[in-house]
C-alpha atoms as a PDB file:
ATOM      1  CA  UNK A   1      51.918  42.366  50.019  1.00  0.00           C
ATOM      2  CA  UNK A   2      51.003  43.862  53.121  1.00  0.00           C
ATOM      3  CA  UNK A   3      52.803  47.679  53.786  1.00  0.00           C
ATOM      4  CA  UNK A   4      52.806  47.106  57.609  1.00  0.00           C
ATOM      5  CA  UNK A   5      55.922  45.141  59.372  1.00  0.00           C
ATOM      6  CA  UNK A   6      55.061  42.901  62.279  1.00  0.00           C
ATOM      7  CA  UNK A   7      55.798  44.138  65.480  1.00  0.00           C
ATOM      8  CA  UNK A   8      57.625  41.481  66.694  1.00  0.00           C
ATOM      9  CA  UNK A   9      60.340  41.896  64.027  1.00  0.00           C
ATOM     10  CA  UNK A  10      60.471  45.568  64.722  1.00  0.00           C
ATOM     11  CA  UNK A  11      60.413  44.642  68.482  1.00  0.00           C
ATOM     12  CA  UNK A  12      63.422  42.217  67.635  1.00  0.00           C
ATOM     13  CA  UNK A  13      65.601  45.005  65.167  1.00  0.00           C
ATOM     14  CA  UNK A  14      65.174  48.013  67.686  1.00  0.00           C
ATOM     15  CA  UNK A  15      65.906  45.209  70.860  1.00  0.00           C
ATOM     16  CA  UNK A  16      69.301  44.468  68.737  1.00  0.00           C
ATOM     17  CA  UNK A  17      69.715  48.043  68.204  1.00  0.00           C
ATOM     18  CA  UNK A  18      69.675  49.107  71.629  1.00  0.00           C
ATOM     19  CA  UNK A  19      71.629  46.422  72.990  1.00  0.00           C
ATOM     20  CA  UNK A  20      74.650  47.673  70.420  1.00  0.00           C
ATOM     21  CA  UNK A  21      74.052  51.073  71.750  1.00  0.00           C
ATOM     22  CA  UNK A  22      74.406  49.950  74.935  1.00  0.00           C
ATOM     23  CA  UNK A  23      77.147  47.940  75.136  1.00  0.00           C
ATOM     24  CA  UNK A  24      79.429  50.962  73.098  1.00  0.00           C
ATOM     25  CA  UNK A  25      80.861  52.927  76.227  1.00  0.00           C
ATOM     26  CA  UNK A  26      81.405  49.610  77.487  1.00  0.00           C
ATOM     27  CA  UNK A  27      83.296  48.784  74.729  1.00  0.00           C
ATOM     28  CA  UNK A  28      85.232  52.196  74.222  1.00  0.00           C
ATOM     29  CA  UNK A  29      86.206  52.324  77.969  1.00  0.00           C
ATOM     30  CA  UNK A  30      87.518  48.980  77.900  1.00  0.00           C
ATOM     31  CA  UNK A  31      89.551  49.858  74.923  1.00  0.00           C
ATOM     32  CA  UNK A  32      91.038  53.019  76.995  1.00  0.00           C
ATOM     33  CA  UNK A  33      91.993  51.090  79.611  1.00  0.00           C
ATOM     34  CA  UNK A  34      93.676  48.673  77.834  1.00  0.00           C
ATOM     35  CA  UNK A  35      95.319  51.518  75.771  1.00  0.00           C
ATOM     36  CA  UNK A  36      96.085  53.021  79.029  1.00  0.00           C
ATOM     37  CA  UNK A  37      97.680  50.089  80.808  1.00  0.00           C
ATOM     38  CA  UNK A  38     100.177  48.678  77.821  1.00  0.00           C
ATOM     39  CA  UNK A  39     101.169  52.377  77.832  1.00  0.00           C
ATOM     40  CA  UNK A  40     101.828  52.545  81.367  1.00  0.00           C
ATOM     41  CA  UNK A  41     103.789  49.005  81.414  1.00  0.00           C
ATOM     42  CA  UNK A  42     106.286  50.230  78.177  1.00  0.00           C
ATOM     43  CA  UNK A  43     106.898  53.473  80.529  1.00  0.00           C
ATOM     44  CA  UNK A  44     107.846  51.344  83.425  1.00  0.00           C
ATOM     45  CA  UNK A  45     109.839  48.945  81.382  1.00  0.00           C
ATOM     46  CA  UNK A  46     111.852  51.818  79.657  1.00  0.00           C
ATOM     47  CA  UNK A  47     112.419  53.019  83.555  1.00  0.00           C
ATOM     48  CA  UNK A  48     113.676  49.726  84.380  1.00  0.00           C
ATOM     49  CA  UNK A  49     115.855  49.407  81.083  1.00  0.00           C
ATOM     50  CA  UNK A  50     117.329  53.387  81.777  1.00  0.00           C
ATOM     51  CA  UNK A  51     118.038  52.259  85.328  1.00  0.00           C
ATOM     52  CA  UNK A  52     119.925  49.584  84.076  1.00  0.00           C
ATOM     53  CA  UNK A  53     122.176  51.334  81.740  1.00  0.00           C
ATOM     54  CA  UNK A  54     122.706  53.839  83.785  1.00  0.00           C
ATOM     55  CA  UNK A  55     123.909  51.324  86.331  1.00  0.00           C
ATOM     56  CA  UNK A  56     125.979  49.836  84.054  1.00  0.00           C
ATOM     57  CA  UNK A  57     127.510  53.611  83.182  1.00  0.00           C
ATOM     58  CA  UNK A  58     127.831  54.291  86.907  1.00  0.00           C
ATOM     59  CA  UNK A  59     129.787  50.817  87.886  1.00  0.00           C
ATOM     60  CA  UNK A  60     132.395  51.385  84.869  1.00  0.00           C
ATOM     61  CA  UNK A  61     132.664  55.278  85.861  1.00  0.00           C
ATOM     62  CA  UNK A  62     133.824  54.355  89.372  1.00  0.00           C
ATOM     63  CA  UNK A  63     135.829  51.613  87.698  1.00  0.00           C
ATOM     64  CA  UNK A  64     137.629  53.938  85.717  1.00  0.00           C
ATOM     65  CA  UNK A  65     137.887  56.506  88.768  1.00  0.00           C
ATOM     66  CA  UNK A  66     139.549  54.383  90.449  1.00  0.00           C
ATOM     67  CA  UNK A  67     141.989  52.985  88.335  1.00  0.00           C
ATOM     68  CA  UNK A  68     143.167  56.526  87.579  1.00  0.00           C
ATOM     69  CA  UNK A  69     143.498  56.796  91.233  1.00  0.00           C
ATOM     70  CA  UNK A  70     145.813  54.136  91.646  1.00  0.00           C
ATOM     71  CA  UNK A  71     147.479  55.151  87.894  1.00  0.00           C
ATOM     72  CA  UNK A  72     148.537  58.553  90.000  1.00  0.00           C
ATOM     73  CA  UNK A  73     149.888  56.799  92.821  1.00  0.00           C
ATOM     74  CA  UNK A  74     151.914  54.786  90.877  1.00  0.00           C
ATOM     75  CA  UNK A  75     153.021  57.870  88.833  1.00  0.00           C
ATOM     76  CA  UNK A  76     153.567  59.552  91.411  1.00  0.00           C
ATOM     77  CA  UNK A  77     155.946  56.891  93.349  1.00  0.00           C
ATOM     78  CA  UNK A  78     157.752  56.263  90.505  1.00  0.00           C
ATOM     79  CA  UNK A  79     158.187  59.884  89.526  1.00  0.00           C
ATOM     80  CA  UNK A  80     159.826  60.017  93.249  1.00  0.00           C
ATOM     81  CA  UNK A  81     162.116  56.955  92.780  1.00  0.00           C
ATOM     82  CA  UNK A  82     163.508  58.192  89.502  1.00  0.00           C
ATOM     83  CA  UNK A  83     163.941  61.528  91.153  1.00  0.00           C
ATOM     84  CA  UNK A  84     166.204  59.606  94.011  1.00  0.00           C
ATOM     85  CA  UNK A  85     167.901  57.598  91.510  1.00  0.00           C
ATOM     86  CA  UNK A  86     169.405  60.749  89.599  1.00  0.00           C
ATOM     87  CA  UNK A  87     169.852  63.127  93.010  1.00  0.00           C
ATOM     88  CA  UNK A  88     173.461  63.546  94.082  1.00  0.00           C
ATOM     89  CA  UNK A  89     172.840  66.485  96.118  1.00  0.00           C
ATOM     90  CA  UNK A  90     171.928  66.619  99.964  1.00  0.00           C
ATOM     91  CA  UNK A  91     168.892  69.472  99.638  1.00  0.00           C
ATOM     92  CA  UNK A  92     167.088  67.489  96.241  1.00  0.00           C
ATOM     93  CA  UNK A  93     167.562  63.948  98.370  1.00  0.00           C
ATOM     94  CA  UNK A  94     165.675  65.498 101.231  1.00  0.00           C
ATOM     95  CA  UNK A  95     163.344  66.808  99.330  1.00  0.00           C
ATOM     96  CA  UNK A  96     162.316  63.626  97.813  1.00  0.00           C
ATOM     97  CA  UNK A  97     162.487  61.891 100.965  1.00  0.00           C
ATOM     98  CA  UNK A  98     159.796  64.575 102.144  1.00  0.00           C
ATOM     99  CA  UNK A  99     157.813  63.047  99.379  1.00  0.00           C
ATOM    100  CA  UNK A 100     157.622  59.694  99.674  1.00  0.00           C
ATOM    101  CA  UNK A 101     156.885  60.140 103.531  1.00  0.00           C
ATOM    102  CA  UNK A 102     154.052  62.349 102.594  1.00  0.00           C
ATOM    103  CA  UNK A 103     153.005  59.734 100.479  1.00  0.00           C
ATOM    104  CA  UNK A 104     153.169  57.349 103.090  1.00  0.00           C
ATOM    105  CA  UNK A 105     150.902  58.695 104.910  1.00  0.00           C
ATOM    106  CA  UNK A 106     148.100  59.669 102.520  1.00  0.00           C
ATOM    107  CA  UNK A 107     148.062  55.677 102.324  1.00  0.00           C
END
């Protein structure tokens, strides 16, 4: 058996060789990236999905604002129309008809 190796298999091992070592920060960069760009797409999808249910919180807030606004007006009226129901004096009689035309005109 012969001790040497044939240069053109040693030629051919340290060709393959170099062309793995090559092709590695190729292959680690495009790994980052990748890496880098699902992470960046989740972020913006959990911006879009926060925007959302914060929309949703905002639209039932201002639902619920302003049903308590009209829930006081109501209140309020009927507070004065029980008030004028029961009155048999002069001074409580104006008094509530003070209210209800300072009601009328907040509307």
């Amino acid at each position: 058996m012969a001790d040497r190796v044939s240069p053109v298999i040693t030629d051919a091992v340290t060709q393959a060789n170099v062309k793995v070592l090559a092709e590695s920060p190729a292959m680690s960069l495009s790994n980052l990236y990748q890496t880098i760009s699902q992470s960046l797409s989740l972020s913006a999808q959990n911006a879009v999905t926060a925007q959302q249910q914060s929309n949703i919180i905002y639209q039932t807030t201002t639902t619920q604002g302003v049903s308590l606004i009209y829930s006081i007006d109501t209140a309020a009226e009927g507070a004065t129309t029980g008030k004028l129901l029961r009155a048999d004096t002069p001074d409580v009689l104006a008094d509530v008809i003070g209210v209800v035309k300072a009601l009328k005109d907040l509307k």
